[in-house]
C-alpha atoms as a PDB file:
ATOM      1  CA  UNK A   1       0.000   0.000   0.000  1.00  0.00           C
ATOM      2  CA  UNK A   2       1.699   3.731  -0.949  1.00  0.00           C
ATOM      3  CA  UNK A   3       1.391   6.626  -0.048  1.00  0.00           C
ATOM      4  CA  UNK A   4       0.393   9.468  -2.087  1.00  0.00           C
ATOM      5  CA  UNK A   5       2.404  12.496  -1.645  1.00  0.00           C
ATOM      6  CA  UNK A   6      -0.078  15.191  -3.273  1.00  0.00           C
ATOM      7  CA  UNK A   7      -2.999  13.565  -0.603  1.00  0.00           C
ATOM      8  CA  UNK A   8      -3.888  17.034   0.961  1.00  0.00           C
ATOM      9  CA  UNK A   9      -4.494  15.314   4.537  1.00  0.00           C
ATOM     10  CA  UNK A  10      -1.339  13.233   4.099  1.00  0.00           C
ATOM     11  CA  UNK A  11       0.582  16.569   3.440  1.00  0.00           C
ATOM     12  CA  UNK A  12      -1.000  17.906   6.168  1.00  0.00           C
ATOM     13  CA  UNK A  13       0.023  15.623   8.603  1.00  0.00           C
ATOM     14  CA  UNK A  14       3.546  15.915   7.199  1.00  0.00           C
ATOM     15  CA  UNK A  15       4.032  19.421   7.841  1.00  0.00           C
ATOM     16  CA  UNK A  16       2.509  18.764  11.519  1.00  0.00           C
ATOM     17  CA  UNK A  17       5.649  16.411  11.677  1.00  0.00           C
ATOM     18  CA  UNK A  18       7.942  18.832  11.102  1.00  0.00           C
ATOM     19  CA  UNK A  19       8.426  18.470   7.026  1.00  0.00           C
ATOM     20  CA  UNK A  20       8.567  21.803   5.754  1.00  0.00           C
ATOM     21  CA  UNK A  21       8.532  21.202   1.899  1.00  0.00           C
ATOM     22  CA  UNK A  22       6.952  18.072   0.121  1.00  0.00           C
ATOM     23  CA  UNK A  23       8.396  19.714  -3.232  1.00  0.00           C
ATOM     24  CA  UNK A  24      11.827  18.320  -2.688  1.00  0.00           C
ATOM     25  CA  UNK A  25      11.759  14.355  -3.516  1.00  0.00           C
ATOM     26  CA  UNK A  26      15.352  13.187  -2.127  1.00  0.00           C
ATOM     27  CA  UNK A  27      14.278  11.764   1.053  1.00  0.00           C
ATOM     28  CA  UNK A  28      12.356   8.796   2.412  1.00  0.00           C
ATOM     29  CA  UNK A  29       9.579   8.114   4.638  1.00  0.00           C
ATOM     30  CA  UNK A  30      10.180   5.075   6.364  1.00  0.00           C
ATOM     31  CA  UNK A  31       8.650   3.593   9.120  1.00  0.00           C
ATOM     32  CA  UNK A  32       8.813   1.105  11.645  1.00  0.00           C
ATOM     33  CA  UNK A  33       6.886  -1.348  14.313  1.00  0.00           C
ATOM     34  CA  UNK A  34       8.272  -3.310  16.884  1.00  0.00           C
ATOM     35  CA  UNK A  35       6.370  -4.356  20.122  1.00  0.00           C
ATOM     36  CA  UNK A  36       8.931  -5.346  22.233  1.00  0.00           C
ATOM     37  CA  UNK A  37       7.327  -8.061  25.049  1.00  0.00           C
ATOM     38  CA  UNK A  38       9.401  -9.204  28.357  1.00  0.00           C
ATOM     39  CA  UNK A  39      10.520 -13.176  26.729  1.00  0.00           C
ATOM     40  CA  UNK A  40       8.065 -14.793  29.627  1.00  0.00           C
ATOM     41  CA  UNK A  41       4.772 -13.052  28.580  1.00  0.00           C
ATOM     42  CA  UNK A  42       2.976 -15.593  25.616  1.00  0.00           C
ATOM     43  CA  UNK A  43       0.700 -14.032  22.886  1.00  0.00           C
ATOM     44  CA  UNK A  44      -1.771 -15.830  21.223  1.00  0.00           C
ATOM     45  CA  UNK A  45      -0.876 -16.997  17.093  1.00  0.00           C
ATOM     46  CA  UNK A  46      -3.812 -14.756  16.363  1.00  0.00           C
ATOM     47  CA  UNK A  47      -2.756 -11.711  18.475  1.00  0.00           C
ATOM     48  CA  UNK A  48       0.768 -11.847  16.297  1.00  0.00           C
ATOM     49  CA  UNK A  49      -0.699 -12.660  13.027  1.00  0.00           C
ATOM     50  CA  UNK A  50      -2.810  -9.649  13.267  1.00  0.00           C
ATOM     51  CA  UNK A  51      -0.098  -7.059  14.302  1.00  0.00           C
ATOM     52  CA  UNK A  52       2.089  -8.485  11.876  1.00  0.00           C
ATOM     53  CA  UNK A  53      -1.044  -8.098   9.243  1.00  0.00           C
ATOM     54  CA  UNK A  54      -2.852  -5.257  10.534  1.00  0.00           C
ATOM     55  CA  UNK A  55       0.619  -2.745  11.841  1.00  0.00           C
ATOM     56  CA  UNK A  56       3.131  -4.571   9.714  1.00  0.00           C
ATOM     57  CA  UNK A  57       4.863  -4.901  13.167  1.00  0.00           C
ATOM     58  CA  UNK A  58       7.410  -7.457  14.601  1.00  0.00           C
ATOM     59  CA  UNK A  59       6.815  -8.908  18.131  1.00  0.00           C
ATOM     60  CA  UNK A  60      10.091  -9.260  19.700  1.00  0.00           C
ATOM     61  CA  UNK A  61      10.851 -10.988  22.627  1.00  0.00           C
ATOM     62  CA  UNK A  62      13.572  -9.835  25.380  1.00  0.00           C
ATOM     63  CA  UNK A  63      14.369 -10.498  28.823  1.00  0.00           C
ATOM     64  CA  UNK A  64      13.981  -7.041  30.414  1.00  0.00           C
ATOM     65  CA  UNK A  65      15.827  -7.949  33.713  1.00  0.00           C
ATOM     66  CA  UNK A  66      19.116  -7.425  31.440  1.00  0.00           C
ATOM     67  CA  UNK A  67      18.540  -3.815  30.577  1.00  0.00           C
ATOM     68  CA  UNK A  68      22.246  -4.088  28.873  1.00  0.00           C
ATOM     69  CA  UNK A  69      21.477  -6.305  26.422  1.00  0.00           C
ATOM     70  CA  UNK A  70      17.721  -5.229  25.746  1.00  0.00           C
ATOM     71  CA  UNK A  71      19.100  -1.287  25.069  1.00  0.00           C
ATOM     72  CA  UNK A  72      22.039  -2.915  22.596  1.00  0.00           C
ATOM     73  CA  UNK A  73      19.039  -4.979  21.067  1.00  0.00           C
ATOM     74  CA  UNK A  74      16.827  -1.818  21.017  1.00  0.00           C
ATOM     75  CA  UNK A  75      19.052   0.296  19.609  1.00  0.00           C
ATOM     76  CA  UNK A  76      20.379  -1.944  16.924  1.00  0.00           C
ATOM     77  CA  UNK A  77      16.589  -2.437  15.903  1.00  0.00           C
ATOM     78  CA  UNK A  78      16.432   1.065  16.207  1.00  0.00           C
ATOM     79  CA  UNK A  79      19.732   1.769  13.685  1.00  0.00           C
ATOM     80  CA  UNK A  80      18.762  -0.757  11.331  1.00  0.00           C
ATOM     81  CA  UNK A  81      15.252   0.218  10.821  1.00  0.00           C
ATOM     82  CA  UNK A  82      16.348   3.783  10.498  1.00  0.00           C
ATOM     83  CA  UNK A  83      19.435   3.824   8.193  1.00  0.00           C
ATOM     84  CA  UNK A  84      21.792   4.401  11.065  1.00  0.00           C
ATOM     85  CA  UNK A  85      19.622   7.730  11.101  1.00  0.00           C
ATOM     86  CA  UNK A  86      18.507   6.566  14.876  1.00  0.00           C
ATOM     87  CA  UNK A  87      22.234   5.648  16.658  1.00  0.00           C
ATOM     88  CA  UNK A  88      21.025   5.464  20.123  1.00  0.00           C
ATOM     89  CA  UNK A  89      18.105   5.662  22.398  1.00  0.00           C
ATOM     90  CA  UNK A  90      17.677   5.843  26.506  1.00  0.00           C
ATOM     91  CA  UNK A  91      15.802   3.358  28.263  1.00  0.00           C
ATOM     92  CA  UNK A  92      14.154   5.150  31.249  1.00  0.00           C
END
């Protein structure tokens, strides 16, 4: 499913986001879902199949207790879904 730029509310909303000119076509809208769960909580098949469907998200499963290795996890995610434009987040 795309997107079409010359959509007036779809420009709209762009400009709410901070995009000041939809005139220049050198960049790209990307975007990204994750739900990140703690790796003991259990979804149901039909819960995943419909984020994966309905958000085009990933369920990804981490043990929170090792806030290390979840933030390197996150922030790879983060990096790769990005083109290295997101390097690093803070988990509060």
């Amino acid at each position: 499913m795309g997107v079409d730029i010359n959509d007036a509310s779809y420009r709209k909303w762009l400009l709410g986001q901070g995009v000041e000119s939809l005139e220049d076509e050198s960049f790209t809208i990307k975007i990204a879902n994750a739900i990140w769960l703690d790796k003991d909580f259990k979804c149901k098949q039909e819960y995943i199949d419909e984020i994966t469907r309905r958000f085009k998200s990933s369920l990804i499963n981490v043990n929170f207790t090792d806030t290390i290795g979840t933030k390197n996890l996150l922030n790879k995610w983060a990096s790769d879904s990005t083109s290295g434009k997101i390097k690093e987040k803070q988990l509060v």
